[in-house]
C-alpha atoms as a PDB file:
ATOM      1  CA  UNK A   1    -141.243 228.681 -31.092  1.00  0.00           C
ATOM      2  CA  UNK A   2    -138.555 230.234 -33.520  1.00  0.00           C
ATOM      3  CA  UNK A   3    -135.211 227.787 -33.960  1.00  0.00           C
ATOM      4  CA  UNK A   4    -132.243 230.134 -34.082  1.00  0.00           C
ATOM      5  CA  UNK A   5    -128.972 228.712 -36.115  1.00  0.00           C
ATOM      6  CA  UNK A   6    -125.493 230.680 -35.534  1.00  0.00           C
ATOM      7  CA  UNK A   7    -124.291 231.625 -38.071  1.00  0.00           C
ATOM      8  CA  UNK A   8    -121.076 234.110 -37.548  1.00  0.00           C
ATOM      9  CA  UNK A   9    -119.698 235.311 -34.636  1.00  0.00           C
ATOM     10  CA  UNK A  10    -120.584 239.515 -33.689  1.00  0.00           C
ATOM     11  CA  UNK A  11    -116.822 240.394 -35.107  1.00  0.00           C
ATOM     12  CA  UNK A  12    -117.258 238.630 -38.256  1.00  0.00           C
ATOM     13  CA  UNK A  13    -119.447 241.027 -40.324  1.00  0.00           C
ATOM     14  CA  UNK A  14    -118.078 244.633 -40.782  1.00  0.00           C
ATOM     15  CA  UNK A  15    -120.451 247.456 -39.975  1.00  0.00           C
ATOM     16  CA  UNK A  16    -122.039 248.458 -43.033  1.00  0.00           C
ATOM     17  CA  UNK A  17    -121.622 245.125 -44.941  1.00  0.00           C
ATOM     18  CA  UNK A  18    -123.031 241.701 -45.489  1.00  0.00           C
ATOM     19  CA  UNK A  19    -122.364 238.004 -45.619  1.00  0.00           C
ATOM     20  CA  UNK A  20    -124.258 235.178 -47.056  1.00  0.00           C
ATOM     21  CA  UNK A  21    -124.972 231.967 -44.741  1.00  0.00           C
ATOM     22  CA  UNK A  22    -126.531 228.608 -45.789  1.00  0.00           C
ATOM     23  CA  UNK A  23    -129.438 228.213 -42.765  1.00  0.00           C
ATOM     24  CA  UNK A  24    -130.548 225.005 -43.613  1.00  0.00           C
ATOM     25  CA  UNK A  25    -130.439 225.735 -47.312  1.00  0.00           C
ATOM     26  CA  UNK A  26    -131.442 228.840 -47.449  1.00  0.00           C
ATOM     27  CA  UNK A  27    -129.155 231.666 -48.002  1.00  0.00           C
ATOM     28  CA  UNK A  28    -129.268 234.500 -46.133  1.00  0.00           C
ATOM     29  CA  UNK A  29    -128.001 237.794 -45.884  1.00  0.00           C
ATOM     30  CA  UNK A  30    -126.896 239.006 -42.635  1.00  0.00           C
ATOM     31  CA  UNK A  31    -125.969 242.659 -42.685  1.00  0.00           C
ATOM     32  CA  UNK A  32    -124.398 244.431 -39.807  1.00  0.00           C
ATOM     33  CA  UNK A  33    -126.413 247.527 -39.814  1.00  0.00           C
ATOM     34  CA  UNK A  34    -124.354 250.373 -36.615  1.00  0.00           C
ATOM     35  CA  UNK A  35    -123.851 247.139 -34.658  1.00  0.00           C
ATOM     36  CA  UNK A  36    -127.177 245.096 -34.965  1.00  0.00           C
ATOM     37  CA  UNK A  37    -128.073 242.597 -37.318  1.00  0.00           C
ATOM     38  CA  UNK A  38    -130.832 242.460 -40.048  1.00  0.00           C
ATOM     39  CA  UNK A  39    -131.063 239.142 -42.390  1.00  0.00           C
ATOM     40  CA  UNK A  40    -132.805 238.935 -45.634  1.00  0.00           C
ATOM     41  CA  UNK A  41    -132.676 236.169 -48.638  1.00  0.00           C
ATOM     42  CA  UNK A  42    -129.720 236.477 -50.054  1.00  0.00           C
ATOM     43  CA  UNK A  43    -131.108 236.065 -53.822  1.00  0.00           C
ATOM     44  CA  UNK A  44    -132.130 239.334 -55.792  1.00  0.00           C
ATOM     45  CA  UNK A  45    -135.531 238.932 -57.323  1.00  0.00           C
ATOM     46  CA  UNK A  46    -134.704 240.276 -60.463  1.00  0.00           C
ATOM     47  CA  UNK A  47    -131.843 238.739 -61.682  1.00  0.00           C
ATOM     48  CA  UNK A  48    -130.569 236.229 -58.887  1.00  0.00           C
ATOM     49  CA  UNK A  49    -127.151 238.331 -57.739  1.00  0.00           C
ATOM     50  CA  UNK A  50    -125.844 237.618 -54.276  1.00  0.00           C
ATOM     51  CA  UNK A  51    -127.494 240.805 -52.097  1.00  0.00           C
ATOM     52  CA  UNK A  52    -124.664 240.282 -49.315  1.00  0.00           C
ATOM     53  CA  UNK A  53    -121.970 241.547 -51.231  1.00  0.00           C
ATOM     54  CA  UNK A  54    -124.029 244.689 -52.435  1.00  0.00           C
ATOM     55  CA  UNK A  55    -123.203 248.092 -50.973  1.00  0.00           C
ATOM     56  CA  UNK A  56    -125.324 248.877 -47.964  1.00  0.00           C
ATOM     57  CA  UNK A  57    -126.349 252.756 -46.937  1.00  0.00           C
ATOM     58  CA  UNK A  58    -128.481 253.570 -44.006  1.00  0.00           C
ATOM     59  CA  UNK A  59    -130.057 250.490 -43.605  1.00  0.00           C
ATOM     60  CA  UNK A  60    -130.862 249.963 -47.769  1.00  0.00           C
ATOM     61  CA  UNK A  61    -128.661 246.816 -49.850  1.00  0.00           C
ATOM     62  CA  UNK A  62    -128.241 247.580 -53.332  1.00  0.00           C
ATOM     63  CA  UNK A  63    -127.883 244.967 -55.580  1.00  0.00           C
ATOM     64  CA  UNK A  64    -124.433 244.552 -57.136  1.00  0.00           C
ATOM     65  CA  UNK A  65    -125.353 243.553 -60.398  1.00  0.00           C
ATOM     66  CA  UNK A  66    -128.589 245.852 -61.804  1.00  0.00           C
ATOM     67  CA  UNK A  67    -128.847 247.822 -58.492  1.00  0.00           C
ATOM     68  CA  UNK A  68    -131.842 247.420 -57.257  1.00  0.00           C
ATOM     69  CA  UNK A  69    -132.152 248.217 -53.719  1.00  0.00           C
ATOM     70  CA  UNK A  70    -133.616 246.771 -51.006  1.00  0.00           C
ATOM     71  CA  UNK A  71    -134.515 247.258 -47.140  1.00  0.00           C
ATOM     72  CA  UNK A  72    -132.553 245.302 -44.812  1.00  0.00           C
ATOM     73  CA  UNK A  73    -135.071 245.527 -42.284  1.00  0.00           C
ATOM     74  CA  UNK A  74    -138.095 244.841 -44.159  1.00  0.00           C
ATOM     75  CA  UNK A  75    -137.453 243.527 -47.116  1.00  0.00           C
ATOM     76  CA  UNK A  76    -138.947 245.983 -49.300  1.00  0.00           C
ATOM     77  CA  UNK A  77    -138.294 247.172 -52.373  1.00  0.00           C
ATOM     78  CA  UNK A  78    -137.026 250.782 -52.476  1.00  0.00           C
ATOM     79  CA  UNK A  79    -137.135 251.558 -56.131  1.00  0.00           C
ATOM     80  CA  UNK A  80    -141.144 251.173 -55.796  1.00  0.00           C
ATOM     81  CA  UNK A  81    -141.760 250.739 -51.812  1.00  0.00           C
ATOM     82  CA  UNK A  82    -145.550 250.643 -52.848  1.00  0.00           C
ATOM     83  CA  UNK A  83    -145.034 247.609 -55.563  1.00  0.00           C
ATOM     84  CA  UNK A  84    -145.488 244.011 -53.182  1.00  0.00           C
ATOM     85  CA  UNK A  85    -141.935 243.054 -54.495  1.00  0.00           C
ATOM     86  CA  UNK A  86    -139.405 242.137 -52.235  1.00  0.00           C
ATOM     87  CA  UNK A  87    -137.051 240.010 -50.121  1.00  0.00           C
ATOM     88  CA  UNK A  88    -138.330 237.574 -47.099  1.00  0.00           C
ATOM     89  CA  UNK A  89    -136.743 239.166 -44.265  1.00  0.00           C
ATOM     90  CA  UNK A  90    -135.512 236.836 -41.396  1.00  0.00           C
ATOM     91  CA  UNK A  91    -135.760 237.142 -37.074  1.00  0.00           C
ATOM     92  CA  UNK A  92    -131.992 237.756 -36.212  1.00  0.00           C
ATOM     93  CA  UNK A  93    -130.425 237.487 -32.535  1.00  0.00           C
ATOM     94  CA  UNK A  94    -127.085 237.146 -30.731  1.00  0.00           C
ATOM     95  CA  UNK A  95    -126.787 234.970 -28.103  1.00  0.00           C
ATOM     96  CA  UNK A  96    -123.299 234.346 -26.353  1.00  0.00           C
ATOM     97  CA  UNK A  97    -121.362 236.440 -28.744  1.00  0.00           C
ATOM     98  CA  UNK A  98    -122.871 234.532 -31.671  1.00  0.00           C
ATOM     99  CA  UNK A  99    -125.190 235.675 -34.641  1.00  0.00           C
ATOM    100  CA  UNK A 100    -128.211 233.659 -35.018  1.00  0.00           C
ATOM    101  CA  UNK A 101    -131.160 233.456 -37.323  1.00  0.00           C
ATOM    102  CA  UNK A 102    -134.243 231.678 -37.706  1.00  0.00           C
ATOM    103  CA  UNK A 103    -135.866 231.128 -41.295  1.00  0.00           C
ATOM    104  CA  UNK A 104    -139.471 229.496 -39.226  1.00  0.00           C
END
């Protein structure tokens, strides 16, 4: 069975933005995405940039430093959806008014 950590409370992450968490040291990117929540790794592939503070549009992060974009959902890359690049995507859940996510 999954082990959720909070992380935020539902208020804390704007719609259309992200924030980075430390889930047992992993970081994490939780985006609020019309009022639910998607989590992916927070580290770009390509160069390392933070993908929580990237501009996110219709469900897609872009990276803030070379702009590669990724799925917030699923982790894929959208510059080449077919290419098996991409971020680990993580289960996401609120419970009592409280983000959660498990990395198992």
């Amino acid at each position: 069975m999954a082990e959720f950590h909070s992380v935020a409370k539902v208020g804390d992450i704007p719609e259309n933005e992200g924030r980075a968490y430390d889930v047992d040291g992993v970081m994490v990117a939780v985006f609020n995405l019309g009022g639910t929540f998607a989590a992916i790794d927070d580290m770009c592939p390509h160069a390392g940039a933070s993908l929580s503070a990237g501009h996110v549009e219709e469900e897609v992060v872009m990276c803030p430093l070379h702009a590669w974009r990724f799925h917030c959902r699923t982790g894929k890359w959208m510059d080449n959806p077919t290419a098996k690049l991409g971020v680990e995507t993580y289960e996401t859940r609120v419970q009592d008014g409280e983000i959660q996510v498990s990395i198992d």
